[in-house]
Protein backbone atom coordinates (compact mmCIF):
# COMPACT_ATOMS: atom_id res chain seq x y z
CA UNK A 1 -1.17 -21.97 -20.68
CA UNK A 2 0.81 -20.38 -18.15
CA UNK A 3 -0.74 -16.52 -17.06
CA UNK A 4 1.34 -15.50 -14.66
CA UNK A 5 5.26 -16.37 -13.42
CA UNK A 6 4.26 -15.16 -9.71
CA UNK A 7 3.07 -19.29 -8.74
CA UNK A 8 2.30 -18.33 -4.87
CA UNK A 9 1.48 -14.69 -4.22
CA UNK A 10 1.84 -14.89 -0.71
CA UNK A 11 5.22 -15.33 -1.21
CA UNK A 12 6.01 -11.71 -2.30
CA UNK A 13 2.48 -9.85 -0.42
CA UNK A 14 0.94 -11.68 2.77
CA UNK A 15 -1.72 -10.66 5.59
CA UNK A 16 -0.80 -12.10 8.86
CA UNK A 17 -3.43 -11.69 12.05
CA UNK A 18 -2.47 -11.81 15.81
CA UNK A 19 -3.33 -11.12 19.21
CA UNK A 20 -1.18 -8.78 21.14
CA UNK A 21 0.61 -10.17 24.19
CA UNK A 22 2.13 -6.89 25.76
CA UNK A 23 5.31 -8.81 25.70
CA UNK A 24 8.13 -9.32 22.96
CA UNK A 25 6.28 -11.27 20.22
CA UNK A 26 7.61 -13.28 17.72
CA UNK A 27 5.37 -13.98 14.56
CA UNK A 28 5.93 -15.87 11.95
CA UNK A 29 4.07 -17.61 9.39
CA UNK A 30 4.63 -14.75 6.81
CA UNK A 31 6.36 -16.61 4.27
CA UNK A 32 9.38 -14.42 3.66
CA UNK A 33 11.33 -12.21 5.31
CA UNK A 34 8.85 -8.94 5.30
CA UNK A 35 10.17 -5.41 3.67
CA UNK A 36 7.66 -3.12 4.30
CA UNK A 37 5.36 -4.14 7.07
CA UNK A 38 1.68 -2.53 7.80
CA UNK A 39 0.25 -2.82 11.27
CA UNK A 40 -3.13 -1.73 12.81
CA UNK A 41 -5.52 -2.53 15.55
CA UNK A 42 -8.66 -4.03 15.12
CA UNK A 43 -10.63 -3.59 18.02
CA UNK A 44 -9.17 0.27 19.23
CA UNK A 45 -8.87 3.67 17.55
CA UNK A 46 -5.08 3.12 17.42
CA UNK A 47 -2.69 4.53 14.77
CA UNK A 48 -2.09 2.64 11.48
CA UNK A 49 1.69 1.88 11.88
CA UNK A 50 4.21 1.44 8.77
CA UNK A 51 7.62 0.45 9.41
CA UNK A 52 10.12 -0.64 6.48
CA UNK A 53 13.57 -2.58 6.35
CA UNK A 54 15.46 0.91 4.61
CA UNK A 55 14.36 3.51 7.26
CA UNK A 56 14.56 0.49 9.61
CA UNK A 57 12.88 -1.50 12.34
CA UNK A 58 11.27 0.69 15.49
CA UNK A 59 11.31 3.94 12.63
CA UNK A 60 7.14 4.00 12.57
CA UNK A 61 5.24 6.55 9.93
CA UNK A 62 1.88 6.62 10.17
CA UNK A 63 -0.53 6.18 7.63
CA UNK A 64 -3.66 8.55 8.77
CA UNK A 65 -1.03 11.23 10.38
CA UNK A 66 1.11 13.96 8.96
CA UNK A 67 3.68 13.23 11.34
CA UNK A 68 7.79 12.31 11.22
CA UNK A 69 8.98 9.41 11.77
CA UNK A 70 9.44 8.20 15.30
CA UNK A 71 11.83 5.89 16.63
CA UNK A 72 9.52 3.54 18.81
CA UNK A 73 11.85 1.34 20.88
CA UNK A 74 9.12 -1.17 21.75
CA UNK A 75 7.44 -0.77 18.23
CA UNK A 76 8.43 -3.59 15.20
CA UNK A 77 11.83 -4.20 16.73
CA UNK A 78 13.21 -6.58 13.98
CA UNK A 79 12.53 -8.05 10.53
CA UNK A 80 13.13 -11.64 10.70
CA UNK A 81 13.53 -14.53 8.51
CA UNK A 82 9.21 -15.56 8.60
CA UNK A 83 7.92 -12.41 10.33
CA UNK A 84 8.62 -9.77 12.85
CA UNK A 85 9.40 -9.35 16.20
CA UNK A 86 7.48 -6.34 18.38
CA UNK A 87 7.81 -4.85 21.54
CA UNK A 88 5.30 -3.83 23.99
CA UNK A 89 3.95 -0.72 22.29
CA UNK A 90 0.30 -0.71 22.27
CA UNK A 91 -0.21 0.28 18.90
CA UNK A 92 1.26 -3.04 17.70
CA UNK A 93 1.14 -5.36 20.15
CA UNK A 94 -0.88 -4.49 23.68
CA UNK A 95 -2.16 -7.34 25.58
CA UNK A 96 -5.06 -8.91 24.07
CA UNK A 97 -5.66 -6.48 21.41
CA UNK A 98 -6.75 -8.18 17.56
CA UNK A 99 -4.71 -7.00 14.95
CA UNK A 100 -3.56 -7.43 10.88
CA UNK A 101 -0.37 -6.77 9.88
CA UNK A 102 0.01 -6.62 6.01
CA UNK A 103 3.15 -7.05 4.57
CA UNK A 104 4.88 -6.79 0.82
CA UNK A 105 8.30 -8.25 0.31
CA UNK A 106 11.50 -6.05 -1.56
CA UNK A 107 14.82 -7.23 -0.78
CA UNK A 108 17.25 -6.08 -3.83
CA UNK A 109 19.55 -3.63 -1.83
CA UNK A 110 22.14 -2.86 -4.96
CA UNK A 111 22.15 -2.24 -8.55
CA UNK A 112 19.79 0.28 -8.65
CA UNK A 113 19.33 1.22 -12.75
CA UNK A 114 19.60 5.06 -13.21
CA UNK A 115 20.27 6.73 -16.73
CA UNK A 116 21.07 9.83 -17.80
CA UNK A 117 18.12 11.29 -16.24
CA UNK A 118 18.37 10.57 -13.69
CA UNK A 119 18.87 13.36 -10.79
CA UNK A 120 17.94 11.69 -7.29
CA UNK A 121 19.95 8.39 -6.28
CA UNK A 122 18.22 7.06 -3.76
CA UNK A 123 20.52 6.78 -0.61
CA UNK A 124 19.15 3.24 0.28
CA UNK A 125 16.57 1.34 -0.91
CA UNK A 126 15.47 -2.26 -1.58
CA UNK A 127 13.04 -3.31 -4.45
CA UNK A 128 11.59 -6.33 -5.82
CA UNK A 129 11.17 -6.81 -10.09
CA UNK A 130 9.54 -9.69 -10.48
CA UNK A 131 6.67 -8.52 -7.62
CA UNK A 132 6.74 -4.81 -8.76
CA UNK A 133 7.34 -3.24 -5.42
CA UNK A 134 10.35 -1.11 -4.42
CA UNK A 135 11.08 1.31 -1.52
CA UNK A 136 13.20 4.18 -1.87
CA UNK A 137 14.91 6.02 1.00
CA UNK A 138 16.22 9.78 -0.57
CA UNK A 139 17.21 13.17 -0.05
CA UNK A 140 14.83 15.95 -1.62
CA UNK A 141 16.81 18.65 -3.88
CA UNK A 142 13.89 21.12 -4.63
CA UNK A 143 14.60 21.38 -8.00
CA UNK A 144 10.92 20.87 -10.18
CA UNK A 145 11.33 17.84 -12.67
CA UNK A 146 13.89 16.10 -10.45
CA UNK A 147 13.94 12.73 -11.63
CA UNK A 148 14.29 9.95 -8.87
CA UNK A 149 15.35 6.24 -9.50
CA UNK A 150 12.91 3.50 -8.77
CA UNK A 151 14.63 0.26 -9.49
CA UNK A 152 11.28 -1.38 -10.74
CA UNK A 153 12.32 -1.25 -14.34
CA UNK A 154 9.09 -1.22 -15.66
CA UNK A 155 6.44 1.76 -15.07
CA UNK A 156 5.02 2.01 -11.88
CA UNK A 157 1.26 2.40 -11.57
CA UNK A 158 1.08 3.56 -8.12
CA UNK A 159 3.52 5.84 -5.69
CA UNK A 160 2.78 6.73 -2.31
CA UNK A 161 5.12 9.69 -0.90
CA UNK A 162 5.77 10.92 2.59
CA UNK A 163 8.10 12.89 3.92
CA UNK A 164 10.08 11.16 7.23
CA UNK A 165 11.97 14.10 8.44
CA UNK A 166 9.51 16.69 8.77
CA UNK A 167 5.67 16.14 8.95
CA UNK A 168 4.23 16.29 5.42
CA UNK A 169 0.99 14.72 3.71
CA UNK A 170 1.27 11.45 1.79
CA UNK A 171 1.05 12.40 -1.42
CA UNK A 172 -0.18 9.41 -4.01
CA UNK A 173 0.30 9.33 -7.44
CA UNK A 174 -1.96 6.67 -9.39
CA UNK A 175 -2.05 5.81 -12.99
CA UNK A 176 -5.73 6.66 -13.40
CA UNK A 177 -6.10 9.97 -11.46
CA UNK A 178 -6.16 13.26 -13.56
CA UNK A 179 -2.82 14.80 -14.98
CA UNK A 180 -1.79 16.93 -12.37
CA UNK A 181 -3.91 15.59 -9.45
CA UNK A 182 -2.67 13.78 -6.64
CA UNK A 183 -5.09 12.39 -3.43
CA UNK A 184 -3.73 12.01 -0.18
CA UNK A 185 -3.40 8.85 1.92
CA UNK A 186 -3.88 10.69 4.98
CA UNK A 187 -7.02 12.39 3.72
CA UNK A 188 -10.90 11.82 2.32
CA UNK A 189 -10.06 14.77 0.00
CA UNK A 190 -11.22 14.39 -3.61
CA UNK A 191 -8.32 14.35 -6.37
CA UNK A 192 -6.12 17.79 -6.05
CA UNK A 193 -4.37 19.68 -8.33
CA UNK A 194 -2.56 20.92 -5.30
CA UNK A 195 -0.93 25.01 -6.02
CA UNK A 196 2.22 25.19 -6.42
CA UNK A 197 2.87 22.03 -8.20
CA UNK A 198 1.95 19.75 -5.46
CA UNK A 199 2.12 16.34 -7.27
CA UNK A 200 4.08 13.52 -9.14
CA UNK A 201 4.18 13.71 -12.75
CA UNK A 202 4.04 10.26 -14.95
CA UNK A 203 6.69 8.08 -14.13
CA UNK A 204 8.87 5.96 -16.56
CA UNK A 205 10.32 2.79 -16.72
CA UNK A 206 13.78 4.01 -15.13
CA UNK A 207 12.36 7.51 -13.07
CA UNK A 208 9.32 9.16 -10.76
CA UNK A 209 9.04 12.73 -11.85
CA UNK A 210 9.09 15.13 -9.07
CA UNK A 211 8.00 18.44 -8.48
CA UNK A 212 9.02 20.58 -5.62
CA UNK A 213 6.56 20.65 -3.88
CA UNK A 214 7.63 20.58 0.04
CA UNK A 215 5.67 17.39 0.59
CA UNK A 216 7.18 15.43 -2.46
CA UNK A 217 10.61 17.08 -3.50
CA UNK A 218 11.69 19.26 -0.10
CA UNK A 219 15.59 20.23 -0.46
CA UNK A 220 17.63 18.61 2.30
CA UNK A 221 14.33 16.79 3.60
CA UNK A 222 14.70 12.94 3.87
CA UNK A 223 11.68 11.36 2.26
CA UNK A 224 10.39 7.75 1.49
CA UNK A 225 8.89 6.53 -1.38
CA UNK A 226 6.36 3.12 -1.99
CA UNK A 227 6.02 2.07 -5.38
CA UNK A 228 4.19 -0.60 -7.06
CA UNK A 229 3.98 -1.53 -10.66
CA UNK A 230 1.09 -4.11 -12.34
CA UNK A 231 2.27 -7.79 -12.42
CA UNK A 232 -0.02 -10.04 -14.07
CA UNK A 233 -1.80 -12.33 -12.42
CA UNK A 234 -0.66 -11.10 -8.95
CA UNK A 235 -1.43 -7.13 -9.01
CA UNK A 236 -3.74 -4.45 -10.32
CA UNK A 237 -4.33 -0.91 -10.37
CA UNK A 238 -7.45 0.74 -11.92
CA UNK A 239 -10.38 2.65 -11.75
CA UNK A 240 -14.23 1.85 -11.76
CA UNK A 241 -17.58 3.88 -11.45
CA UNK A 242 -19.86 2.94 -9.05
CA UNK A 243 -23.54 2.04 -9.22
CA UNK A 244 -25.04 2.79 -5.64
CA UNK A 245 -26.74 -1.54 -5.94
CA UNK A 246 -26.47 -4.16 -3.96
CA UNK A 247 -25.92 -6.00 -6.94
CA UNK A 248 -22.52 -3.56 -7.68
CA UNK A 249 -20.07 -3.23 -10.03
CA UNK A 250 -17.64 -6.28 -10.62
CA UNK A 251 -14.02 -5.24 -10.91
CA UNK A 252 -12.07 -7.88 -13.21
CA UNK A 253 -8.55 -8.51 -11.60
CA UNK A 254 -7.39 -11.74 -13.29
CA UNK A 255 -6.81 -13.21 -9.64
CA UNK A 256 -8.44 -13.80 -6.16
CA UNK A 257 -7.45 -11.10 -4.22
CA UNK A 258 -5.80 -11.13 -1.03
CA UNK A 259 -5.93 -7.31 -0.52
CA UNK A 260 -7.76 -4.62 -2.12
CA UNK A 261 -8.08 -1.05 -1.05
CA UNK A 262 -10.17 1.49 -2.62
CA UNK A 263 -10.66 5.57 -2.44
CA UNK A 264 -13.65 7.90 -4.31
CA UNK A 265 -12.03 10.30 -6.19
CA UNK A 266 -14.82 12.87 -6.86
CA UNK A 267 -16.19 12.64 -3.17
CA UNK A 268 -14.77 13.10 0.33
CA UNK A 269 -14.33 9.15 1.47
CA UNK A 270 -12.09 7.34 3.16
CA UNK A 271 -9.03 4.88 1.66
CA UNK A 272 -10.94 1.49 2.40
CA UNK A 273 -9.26 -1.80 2.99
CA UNK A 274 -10.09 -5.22 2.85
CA UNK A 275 -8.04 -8.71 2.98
CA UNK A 276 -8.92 -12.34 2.29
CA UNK A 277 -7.84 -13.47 6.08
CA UNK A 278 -10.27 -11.07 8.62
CA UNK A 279 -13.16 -12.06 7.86
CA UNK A 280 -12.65 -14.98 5.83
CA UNK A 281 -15.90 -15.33 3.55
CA UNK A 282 -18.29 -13.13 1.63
CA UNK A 283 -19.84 -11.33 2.10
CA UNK A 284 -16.73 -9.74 3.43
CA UNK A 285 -17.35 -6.67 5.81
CA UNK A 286 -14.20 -5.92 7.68
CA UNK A 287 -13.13 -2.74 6.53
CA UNK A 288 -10.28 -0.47 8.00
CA UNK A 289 -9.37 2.86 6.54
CA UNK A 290 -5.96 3.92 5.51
CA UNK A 291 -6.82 7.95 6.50
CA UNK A 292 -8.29 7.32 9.74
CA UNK A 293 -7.64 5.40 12.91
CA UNK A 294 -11.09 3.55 13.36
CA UNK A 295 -11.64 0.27 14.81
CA UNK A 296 -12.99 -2.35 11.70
CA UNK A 297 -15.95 -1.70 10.91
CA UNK A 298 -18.45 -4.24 9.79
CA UNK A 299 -21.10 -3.58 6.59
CA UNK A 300 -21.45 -5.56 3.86
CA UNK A 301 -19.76 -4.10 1.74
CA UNK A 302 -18.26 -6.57 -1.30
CA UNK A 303 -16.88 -10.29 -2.66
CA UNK A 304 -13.77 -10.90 -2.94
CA UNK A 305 -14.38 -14.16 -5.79
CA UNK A 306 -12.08 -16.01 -7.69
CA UNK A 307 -11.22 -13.46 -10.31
CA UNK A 308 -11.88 -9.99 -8.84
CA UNK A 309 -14.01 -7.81 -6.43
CA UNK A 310 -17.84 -7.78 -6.60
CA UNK A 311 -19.63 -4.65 -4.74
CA UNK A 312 -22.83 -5.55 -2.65
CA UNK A 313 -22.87 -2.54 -0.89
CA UNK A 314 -25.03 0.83 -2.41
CA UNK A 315 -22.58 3.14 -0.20
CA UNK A 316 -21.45 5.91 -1.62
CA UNK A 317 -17.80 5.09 0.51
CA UNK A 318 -17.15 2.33 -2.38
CA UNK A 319 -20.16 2.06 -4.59
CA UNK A 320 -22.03 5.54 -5.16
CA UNK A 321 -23.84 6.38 -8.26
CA UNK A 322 -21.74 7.70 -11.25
CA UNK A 323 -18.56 8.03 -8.28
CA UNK A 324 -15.27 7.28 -9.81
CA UNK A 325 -12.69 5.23 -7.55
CA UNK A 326 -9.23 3.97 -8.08
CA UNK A 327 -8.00 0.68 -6.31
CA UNK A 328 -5.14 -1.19 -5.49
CA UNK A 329 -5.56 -4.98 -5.52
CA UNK A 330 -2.84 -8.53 -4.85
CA UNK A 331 -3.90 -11.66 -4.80
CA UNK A 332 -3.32 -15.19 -6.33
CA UNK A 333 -3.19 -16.12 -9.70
CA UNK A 334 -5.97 -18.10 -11.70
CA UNK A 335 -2.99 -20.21 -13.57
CA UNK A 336 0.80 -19.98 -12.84
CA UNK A 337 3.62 -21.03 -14.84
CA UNK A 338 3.35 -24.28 -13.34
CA UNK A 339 -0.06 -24.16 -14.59
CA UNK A 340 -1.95 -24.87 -11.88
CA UNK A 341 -5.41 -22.99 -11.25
CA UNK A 342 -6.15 -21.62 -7.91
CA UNK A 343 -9.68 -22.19 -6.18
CA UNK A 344 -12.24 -19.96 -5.44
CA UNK A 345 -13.10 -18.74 -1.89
């Protein structure tokens, strides 16, 4: 009874940990070639640093900053066959320093499927079907209900937005926030219905909706999209309500996750993160946040089990009374199509 076609997970979404050396550093171990890389220090209030393969190597954004993109010489310098290669920056790689670099693997650079809707091309971009991730380099045209090409061809769940040219927030667009609403990967804010149309309407299987708003859809502004749709067995995007217990909620996710990050939607918290390699075993505790540059913290906050996310933590950052909260999880199927179950942790 085969649940899923993705067999291996970390073949398509991997976490990788190393120690800076403050010299060029080659890491491998990744298990593919990496497509959109995610890099932050542990132990230091340093920047959380994105770099893709279609803005480029050394072209950094930064998660928990409004800012353009920089070109960082001595940043991720290359993607390479296993890994990446980084300079000396300090951000990713000064001497000594404890970092996790997650990563999610694209890699289709033509073909793109548009239809007659279609009114943004993206000018390069490289996306992934069978994984459900694409990345989408594009010119805005400030026209409201532009309709930009994903390549996914299947619904995406989640899109995260940010503008490369120009500072601008990071506008996300989830499945289960509120028509209209967007939150902010940058920010703690609650769900917006930011004035004048400052969101992403529901996407399709071929298109993202735009609006034109300056963060989203800003004419002549180059702007980069991340989008993710729900693969069985290997990804999940939803929504649960806390219950402020130790003895939490229990999110159902059909696999062990690998990654999971969570954000309260009717409160002012943080985008939380966790990952099956930094701390290894529940209860886990290392927690890094997407809007901030904070060193890992280290409460007790949930389980990551064989089939989902259990909250032991009566915080109101992931598990407040009556709070809503939407997620993004990947991890490894229970049974592939070679029908072989994975173990618990």
């Amino acid at each position: 009874m085969a649940y899923t076609t993705i067999n291996k997970s970390s073949l398509n979404m991997n976490t990788k940990l190393y120690t800076g050396t403050g010299s060029s550093n080659a890491l491998t171990g990744i298990n593919f070639q990496p497509d959109l890389t995610w890099l932050k220090k542990r132990n230091g209030t340093n920047y959380h640093v994105l770099t893709d393969a279609v803005r480029g190597a050394t072209k950094q954004i930064y998660s928990n900053d409004t800012g353009a993109e920089q070109a960082v010489a001595e940043g991720l310098k290359s993607f390479d066959s296993d890994g990446f290669t980084l300079g000396t920056n300090g951000d990713t790689n000064g001497s000594g320093g404890s970092y996790v670099g997650w990563n999610w693997k694209a890699g289709t650079t033509s073909g793109i499927t548009t239809d007659g809707n279609t009114t943004i091309t993206p000018s390069s971009y490289s996306f992934n079907q069978t994984a459900g991730f694409s990345i989408l380099k594009f010119t805005g045209n400030g026209v409201e209900g532009a309709k930009l090409a994903h390549g996914l061809g299947t619904t995406p769940a989640m899109v995260i937005i940010k503008r490369t040219s120009t500072t601008g927030d990071w506008v996300v667009y989830h499945k289960n926030l509120t028509a209209t609403k967007s939150v902010f990967l940058n920010y703690t804010d609650v769900e917006t219905a930011r004035s004048p149309n400052g969101y992403i309407y529901s996407p399709d299987t071929k298109n993202i909706t735009l609006s034109n708003h300056g963060d989203i859809n800003n004419n002549g502004v180059t702007t980069v999209a991340y989008c993710f749709a729900e693969k069985t067995g290997y990804s999940k995007f939803g929504k649960y309500k806390g219950t402020s217990s130790t003895d939490g909620a229990f999110i159902y996710l059909g696999f062990k996750p690998t990654f999971f990050m969570a954000k309260c939607i009717d409160n002012a918290e943080s985008w939380y993160i966790f990952d099956n390699k930094r701390e290894g075993y529940n209860v886990e505790n290392r927690d890094l946040y997407a809007d901030n540059n904070g060193a890992e913290g280290s409460a007790d906050w949930l389980d990551l089990v064989s089939n989902g996310v259990k909250f032991r933590y009566n915080s109101i950052g992931l598990n407040g009374s009556s709070n809503n909260y939407i997620y993004m999880a990947f991890g490894q199927s229970l049974v592939g199509s070679n029908n072989v179950p994975c173990t618990g942790r």
